[in-house]
PDB file of N, CA and C in Angstrom:
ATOM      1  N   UNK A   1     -20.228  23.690 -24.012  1.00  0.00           N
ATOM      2  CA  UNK A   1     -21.332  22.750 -24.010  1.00  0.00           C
ATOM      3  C   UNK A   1     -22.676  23.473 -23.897  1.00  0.00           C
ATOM      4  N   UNK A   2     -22.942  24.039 -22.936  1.00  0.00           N
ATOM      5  CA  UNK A   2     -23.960  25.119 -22.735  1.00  0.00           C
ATOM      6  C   UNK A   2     -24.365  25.525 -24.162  1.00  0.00           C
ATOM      7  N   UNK A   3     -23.358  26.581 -24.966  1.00  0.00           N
ATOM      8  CA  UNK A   3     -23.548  26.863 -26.154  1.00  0.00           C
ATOM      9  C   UNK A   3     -24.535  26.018 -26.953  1.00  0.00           C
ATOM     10  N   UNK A   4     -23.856  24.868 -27.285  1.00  0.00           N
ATOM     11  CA  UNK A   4     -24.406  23.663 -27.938  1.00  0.00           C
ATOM     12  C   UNK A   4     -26.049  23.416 -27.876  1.00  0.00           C
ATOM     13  N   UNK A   5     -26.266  22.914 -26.407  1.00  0.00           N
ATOM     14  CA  UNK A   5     -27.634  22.784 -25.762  1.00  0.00           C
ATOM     15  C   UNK A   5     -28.441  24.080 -25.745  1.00  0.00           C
ATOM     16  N   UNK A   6     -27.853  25.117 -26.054  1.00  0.00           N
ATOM     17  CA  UNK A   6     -29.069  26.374 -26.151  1.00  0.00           C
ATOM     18  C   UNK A   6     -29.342  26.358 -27.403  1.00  0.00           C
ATOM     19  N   UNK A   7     -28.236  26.379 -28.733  1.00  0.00           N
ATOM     20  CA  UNK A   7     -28.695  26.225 -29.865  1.00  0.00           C
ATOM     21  C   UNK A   7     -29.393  25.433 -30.460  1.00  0.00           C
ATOM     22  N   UNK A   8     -28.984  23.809 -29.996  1.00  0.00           N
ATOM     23  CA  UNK A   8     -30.227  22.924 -30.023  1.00  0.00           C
ATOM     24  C   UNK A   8     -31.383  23.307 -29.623  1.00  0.00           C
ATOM     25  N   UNK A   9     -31.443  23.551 -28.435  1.00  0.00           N
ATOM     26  CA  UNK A   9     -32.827  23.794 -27.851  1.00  0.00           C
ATOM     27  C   UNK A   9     -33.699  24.862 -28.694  1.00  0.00           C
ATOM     28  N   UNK A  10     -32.822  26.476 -29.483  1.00  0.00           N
ATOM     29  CA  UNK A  10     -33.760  26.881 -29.922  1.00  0.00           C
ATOM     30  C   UNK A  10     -34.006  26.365 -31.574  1.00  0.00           C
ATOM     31  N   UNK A  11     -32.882  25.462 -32.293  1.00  0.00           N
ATOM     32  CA  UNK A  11     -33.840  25.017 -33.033  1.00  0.00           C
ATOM     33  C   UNK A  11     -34.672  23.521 -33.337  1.00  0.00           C
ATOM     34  N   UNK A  12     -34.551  22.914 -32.067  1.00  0.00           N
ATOM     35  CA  UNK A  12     -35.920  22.529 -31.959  1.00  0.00           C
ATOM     36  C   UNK A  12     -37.056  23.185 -31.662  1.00  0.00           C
ATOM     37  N   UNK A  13     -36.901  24.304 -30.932  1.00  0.00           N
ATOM     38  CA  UNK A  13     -38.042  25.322 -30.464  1.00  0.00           C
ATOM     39  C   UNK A  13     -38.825  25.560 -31.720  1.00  0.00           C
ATOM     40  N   UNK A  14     -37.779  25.737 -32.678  1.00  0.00           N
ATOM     41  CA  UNK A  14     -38.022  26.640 -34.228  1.00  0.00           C
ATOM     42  C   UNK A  14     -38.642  25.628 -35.208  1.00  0.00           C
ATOM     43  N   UNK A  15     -38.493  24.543 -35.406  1.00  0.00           N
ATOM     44  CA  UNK A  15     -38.851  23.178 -35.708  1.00  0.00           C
ATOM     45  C   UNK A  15     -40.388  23.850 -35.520  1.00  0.00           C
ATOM     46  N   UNK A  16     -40.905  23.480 -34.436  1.00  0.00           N
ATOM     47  CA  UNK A  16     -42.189  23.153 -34.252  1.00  0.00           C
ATOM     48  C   UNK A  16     -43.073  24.987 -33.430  1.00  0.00           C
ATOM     49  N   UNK A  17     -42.387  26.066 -34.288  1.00  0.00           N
ATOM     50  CA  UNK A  17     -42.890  27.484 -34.479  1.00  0.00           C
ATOM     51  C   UNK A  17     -44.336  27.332 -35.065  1.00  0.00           C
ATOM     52  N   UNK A  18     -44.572  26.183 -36.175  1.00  0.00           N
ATOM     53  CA  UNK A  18     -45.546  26.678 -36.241  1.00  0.00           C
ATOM     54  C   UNK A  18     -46.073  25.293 -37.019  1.00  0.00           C
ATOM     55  N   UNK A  19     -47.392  24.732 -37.228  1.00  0.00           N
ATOM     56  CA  UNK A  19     -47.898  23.824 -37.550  1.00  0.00           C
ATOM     57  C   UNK A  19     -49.060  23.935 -38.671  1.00  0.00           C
ATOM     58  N   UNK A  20     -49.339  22.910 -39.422  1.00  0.00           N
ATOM     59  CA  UNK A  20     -49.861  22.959 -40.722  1.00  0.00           C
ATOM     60  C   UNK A  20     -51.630  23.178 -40.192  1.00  0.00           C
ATOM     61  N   UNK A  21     -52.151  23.834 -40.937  1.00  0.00           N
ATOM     62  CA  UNK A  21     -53.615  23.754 -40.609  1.00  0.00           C
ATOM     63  C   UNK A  21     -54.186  23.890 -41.738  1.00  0.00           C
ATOM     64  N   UNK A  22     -55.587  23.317 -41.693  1.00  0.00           N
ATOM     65  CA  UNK A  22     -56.668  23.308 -43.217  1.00  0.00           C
ATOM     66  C   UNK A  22     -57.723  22.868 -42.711  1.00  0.00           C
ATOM     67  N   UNK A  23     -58.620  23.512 -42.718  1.00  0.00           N
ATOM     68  CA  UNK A  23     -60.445  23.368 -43.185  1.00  0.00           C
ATOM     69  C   UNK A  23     -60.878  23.358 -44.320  1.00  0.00           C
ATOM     70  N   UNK A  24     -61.593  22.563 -44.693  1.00  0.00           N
ATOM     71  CA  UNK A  24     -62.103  22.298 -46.150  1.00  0.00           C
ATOM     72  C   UNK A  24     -64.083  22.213 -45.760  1.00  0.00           C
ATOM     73  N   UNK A  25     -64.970  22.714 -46.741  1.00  0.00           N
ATOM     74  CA  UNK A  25     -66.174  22.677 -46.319  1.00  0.00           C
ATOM     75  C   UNK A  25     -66.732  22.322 -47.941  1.00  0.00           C
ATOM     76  N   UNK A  26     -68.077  21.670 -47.397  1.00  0.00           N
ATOM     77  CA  UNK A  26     -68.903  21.210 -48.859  1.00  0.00           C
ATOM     78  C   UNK A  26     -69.514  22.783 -49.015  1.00  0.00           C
ATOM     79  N   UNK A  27     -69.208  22.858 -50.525  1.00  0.00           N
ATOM     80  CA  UNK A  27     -69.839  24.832 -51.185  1.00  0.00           C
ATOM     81  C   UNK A  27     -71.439  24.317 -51.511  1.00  0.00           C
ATOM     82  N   UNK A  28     -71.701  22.928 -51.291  1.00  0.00           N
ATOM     83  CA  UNK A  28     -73.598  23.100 -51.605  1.00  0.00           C
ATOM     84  C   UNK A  28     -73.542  23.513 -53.361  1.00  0.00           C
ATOM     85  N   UNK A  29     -72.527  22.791 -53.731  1.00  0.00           N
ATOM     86  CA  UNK A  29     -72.533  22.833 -55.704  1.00  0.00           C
ATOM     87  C   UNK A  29     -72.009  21.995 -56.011  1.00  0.00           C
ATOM     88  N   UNK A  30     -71.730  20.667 -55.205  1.00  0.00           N
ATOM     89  CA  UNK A  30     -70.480  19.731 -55.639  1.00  0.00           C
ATOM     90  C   UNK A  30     -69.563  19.811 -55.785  1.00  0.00           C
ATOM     91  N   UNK A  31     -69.094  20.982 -55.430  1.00  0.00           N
ATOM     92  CA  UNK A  31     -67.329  21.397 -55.066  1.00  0.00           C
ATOM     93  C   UNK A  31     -67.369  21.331 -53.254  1.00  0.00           C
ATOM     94  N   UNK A  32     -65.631  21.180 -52.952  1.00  0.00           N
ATOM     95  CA  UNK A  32     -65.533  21.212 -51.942  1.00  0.00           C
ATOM     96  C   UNK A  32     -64.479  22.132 -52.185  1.00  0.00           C
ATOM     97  N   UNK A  33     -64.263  23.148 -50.694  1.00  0.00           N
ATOM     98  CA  UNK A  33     -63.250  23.991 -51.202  1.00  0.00           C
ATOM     99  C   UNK A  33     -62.347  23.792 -50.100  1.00  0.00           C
ATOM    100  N   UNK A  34     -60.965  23.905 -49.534  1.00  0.00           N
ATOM    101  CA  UNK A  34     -59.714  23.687 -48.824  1.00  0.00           C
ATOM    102  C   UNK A  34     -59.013  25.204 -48.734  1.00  0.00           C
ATOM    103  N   UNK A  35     -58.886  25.231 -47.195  1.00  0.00           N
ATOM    104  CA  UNK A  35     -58.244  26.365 -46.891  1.00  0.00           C
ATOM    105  C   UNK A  35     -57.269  25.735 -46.293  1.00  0.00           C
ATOM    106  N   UNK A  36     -55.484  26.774 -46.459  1.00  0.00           N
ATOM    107  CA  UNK A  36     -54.717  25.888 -45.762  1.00  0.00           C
ATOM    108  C   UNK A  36     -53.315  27.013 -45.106  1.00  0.00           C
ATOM    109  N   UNK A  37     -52.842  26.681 -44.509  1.00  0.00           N
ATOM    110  CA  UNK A  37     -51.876  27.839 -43.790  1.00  0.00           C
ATOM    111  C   UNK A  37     -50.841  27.195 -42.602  1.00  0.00           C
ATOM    112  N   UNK A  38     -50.388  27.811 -41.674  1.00  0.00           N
ATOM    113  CA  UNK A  38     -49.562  27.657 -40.783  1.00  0.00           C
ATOM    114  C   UNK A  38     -50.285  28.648 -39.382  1.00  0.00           C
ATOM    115  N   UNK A  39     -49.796  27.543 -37.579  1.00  0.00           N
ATOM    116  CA  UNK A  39     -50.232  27.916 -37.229  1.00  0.00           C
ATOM    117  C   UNK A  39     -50.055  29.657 -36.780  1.00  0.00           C
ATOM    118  N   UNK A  40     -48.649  30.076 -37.235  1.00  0.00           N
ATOM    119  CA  UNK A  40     -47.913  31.430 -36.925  1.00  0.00           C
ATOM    120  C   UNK A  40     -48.103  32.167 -38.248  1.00  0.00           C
ATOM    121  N   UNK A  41     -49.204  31.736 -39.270  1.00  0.00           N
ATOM    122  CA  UNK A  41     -49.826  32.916 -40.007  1.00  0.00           C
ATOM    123  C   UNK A  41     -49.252  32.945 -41.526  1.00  0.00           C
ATOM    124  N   UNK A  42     -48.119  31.650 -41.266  1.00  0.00           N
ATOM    125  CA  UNK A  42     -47.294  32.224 -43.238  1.00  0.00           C
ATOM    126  C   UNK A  42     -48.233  31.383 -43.923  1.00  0.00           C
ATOM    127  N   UNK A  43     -48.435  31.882 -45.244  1.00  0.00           N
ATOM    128  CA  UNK A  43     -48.999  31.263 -46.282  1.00  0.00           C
ATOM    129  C   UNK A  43     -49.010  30.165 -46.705  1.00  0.00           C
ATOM    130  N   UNK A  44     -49.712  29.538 -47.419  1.00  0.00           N
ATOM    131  CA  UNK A  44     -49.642  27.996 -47.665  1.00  0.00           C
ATOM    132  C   UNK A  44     -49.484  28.297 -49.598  1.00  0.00           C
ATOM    133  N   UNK A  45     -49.610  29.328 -49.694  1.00  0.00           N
ATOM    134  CA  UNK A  45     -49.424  29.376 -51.372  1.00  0.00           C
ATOM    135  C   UNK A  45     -48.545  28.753 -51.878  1.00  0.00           C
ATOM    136  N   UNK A  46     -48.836  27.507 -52.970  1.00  0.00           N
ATOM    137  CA  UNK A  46     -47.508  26.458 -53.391  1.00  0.00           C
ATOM    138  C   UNK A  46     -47.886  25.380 -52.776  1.00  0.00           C
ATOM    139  N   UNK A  47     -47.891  24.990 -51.457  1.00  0.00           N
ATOM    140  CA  UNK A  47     -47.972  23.891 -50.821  1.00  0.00           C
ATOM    141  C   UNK A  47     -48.681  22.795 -51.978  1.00  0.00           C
ATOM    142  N   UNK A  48     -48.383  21.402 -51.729  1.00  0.00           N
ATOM    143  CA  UNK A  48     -48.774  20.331 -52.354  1.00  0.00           C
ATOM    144  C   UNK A  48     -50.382  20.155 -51.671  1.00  0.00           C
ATOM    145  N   UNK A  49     -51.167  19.541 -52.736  1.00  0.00           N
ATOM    146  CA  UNK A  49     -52.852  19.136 -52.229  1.00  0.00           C
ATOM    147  C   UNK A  49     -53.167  17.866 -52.730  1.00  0.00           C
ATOM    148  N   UNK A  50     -54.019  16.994 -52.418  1.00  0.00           N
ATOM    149  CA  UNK A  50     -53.760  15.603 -53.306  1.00  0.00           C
ATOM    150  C   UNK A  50     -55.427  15.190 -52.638  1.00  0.00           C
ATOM    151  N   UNK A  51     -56.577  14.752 -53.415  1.00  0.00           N
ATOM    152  CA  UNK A  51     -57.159  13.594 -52.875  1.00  0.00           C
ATOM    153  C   UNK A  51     -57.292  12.213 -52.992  1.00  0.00           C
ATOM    154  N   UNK A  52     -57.293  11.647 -52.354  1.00  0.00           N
ATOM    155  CA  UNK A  52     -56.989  10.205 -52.421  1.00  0.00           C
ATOM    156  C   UNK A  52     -58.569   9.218 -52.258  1.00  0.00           C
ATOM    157  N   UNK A  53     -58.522   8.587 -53.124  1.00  0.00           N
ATOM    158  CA  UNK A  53     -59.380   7.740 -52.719  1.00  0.00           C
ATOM    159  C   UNK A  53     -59.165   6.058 -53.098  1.00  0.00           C
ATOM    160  N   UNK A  54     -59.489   5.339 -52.601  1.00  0.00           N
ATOM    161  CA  UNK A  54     -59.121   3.635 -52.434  1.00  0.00           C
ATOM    162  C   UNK A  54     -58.060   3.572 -52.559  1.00  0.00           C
ATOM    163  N   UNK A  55     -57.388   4.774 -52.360  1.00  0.00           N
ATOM    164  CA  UNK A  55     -55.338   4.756 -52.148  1.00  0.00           C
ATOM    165  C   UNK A  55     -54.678   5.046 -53.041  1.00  0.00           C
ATOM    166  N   UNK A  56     -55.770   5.916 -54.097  1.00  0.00           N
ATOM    167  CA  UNK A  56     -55.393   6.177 -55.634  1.00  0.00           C
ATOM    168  C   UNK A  56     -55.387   7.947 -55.483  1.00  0.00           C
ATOM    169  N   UNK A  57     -54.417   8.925 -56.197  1.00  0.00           N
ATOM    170  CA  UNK A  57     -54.723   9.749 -55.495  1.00  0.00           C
ATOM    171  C   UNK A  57     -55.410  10.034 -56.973  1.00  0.00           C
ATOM    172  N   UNK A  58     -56.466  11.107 -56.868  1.00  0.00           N
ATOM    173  CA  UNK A  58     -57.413  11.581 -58.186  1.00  0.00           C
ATOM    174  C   UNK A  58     -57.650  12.997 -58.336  1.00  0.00           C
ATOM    175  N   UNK A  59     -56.867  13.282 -57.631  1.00  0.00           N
ATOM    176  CA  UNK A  59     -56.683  15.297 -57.738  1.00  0.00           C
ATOM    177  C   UNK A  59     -55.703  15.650 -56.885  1.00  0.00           C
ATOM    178  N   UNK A  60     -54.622  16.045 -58.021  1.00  0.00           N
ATOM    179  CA  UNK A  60     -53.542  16.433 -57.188  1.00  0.00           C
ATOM    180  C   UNK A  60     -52.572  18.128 -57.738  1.00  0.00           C
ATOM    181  N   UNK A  61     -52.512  18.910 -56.843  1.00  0.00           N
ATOM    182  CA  UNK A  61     -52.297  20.252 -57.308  1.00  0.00           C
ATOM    183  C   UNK A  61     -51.989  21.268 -56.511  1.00  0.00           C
ATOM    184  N   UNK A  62     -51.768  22.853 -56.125  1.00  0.00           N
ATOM    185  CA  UNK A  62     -50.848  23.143 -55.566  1.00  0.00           C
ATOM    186  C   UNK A  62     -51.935  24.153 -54.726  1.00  0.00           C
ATOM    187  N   UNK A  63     -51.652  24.406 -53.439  1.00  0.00           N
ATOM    188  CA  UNK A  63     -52.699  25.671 -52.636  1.00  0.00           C
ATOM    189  C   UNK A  63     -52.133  26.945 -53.839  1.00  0.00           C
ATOM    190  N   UNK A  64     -53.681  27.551 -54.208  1.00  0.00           N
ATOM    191  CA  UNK A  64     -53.529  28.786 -55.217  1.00  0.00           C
ATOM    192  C   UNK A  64     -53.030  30.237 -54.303  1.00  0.00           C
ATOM    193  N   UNK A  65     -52.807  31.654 -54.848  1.00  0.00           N
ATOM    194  CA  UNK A  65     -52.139  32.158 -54.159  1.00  0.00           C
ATOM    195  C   UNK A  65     -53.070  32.779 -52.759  1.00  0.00           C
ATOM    196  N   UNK A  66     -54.239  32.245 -52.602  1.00  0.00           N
ATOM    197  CA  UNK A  66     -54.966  32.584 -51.167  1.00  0.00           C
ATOM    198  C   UNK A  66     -54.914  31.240 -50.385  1.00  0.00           C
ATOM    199  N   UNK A  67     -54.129  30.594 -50.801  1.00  0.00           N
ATOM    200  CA  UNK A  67     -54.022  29.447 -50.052  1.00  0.00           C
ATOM    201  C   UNK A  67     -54.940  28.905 -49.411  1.00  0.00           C
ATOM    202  N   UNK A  68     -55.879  28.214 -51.179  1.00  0.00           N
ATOM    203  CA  UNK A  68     -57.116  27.409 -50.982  1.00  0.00           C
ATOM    204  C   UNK A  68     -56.785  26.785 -52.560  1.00  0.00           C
ATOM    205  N   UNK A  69     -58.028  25.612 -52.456  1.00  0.00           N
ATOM    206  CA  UNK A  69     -58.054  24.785 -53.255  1.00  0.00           C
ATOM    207  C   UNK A  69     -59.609  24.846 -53.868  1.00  0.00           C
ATOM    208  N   UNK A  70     -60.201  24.480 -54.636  1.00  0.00           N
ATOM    209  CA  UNK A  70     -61.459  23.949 -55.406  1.00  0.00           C
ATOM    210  C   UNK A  70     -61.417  22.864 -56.032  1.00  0.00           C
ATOM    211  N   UNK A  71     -62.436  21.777 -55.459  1.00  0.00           N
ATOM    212  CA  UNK A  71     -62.103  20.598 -56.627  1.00  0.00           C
ATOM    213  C   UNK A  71     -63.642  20.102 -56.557  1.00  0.00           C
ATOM    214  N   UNK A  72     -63.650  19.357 -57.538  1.00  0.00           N
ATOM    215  CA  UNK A  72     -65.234  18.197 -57.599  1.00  0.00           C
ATOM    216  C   UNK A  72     -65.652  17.676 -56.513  1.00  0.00           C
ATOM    217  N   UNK A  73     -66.381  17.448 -55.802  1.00  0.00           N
ATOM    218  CA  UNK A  73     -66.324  16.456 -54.612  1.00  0.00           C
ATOM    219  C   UNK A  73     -66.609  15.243 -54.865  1.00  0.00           C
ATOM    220  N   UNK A  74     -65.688  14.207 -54.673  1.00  0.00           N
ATOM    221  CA  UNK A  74     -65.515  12.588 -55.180  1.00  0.00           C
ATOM    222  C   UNK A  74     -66.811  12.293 -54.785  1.00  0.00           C
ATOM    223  N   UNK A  75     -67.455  10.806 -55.313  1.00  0.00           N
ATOM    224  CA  UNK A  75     -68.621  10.271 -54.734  1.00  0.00           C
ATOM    225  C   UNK A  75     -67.718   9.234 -53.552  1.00  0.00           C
ATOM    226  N   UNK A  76     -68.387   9.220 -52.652  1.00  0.00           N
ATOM    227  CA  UNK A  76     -67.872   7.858 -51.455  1.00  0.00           C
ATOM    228  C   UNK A  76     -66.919   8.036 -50.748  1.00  0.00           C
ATOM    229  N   UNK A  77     -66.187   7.727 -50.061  1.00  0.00           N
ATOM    230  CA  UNK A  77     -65.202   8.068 -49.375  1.00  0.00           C
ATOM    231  C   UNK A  77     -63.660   8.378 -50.045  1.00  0.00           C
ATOM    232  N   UNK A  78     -63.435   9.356 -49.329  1.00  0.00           N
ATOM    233  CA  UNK A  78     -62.213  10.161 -49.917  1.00  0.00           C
ATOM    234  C   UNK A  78     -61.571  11.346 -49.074  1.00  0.00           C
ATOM    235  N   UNK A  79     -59.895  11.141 -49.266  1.00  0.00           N
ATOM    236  CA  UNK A  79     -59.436  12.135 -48.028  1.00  0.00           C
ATOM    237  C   UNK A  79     -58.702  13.229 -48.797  1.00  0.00           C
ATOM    238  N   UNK A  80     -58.714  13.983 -47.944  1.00  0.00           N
ATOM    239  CA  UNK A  80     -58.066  15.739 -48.535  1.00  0.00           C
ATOM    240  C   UNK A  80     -56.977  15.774 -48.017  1.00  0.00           C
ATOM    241  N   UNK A  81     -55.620  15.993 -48.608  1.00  0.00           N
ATOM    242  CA  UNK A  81     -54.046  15.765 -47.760  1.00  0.00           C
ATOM    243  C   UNK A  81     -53.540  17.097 -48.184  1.00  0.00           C
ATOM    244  N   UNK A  82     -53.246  17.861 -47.362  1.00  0.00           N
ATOM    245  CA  UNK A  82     -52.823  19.166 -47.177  1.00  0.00           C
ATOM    246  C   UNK A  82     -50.734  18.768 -46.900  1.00  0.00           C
ATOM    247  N   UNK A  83     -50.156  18.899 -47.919  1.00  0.00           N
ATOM    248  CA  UNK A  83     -48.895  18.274 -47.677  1.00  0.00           C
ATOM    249  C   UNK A  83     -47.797  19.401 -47.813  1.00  0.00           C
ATOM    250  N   UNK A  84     -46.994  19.825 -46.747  1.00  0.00           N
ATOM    251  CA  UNK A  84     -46.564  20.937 -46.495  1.00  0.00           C
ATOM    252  C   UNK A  84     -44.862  20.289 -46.108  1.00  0.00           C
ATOM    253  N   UNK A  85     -44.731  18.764 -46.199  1.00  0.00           N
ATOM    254  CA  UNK A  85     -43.738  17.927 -45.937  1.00  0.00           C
ATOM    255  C   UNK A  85     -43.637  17.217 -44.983  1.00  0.00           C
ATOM    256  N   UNK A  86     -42.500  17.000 -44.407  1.00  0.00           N
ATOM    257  CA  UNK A  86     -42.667  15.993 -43.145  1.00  0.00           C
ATOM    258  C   UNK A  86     -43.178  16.783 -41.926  1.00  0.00           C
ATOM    259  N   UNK A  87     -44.093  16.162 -41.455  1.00  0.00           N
ATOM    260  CA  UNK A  87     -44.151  16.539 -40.211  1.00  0.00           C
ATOM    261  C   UNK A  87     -45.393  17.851 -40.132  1.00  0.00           C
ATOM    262  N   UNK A  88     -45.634  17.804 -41.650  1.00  0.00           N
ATOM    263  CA  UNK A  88     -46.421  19.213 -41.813  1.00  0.00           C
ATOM    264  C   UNK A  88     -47.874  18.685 -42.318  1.00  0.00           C
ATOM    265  N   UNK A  89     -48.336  17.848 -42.379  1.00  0.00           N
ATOM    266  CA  UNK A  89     -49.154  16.848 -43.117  1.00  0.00           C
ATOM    267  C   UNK A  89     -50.623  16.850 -42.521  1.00  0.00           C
ATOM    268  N   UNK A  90     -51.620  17.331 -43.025  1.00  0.00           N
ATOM    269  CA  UNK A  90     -53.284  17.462 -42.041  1.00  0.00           C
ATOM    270  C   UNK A  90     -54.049  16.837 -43.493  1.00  0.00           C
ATOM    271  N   UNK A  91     -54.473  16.114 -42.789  1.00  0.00           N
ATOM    272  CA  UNK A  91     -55.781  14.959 -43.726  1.00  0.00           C
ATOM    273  C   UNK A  91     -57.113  14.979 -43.268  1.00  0.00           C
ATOM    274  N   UNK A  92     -58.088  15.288 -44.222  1.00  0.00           N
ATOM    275  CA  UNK A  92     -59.464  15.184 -43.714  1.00  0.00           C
ATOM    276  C   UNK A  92     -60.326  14.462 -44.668  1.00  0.00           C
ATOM    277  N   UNK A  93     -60.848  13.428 -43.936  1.00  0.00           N
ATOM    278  CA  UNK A  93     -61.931  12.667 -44.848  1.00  0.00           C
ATOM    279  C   UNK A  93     -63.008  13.409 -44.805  1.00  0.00           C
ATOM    280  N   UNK A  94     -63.390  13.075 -46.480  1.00  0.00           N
ATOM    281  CA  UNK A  94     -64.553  13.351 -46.718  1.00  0.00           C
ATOM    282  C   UNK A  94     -65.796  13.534 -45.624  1.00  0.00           C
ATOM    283  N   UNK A  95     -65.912  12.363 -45.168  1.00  0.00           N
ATOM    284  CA  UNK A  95     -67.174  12.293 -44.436  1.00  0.00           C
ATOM    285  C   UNK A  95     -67.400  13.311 -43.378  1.00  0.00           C
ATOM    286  N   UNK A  96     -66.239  13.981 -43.119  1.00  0.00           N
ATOM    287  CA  UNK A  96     -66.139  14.976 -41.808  1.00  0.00           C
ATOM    288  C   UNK A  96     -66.118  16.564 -42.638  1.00  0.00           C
ATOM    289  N   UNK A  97     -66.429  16.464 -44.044  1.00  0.00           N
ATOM    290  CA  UNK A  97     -66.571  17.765 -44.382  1.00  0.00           C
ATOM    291  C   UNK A  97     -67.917  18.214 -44.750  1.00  0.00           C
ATOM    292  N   UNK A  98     -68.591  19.470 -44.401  1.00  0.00           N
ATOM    293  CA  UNK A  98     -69.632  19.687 -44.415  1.00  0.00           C
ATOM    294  C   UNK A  98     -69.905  20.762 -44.739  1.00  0.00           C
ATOM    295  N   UNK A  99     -71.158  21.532 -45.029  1.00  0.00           N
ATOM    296  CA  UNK A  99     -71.272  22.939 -45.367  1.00  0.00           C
ATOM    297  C   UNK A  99     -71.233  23.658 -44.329  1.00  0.00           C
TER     298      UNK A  99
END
């Protein structure tokens, strides 16, 4: 039993090793650009990117191999979804991105 409950325990431990992160900032050209990674340092290169706006998504595409993004910056409100799968998921609205 012991056995059991240690192996569980370390992979739930391992589960949550490390967590999704992304900053995105206005470049002052009408692009906004998205940085994105993990909190224990592995790459986000590949990861899914999507922005959404009125629930429509209107740019959707993959972190390039520095694990960042470039896109237009929508007019009006609109969110940036950094999608790395379940549980891995960081969203930032527009309005909170800045130069």
């Amino acid at each position: 039993m012991k056995k059991i409950v240690l192996a569980l325990s370390f992979m739930i431990s391992s589960m949550f090793a490390h967590s999704a992160i992304m900053s995105c900032f206005d470049n002052a050209d009408g692009t906004i650009t998205c940085e994105g990674g993990f909190s224990d340092g592995s790459s986000a290169t590949g990861v899914k990117f999507k922005v959404e706006k009125d629930g429509k998504i209107i740019f959707n595409t993959k972190m390039n191999e520095y694990s960042e993004v470039t896109f237009d910056k929508p007019s009006g409100n609109y969110t940036a979804i950094f999608d790395a799968g379940e549980g891995h998921q960081v969203k930032i609205n527009g309005s909170d991105i800045t130069e």
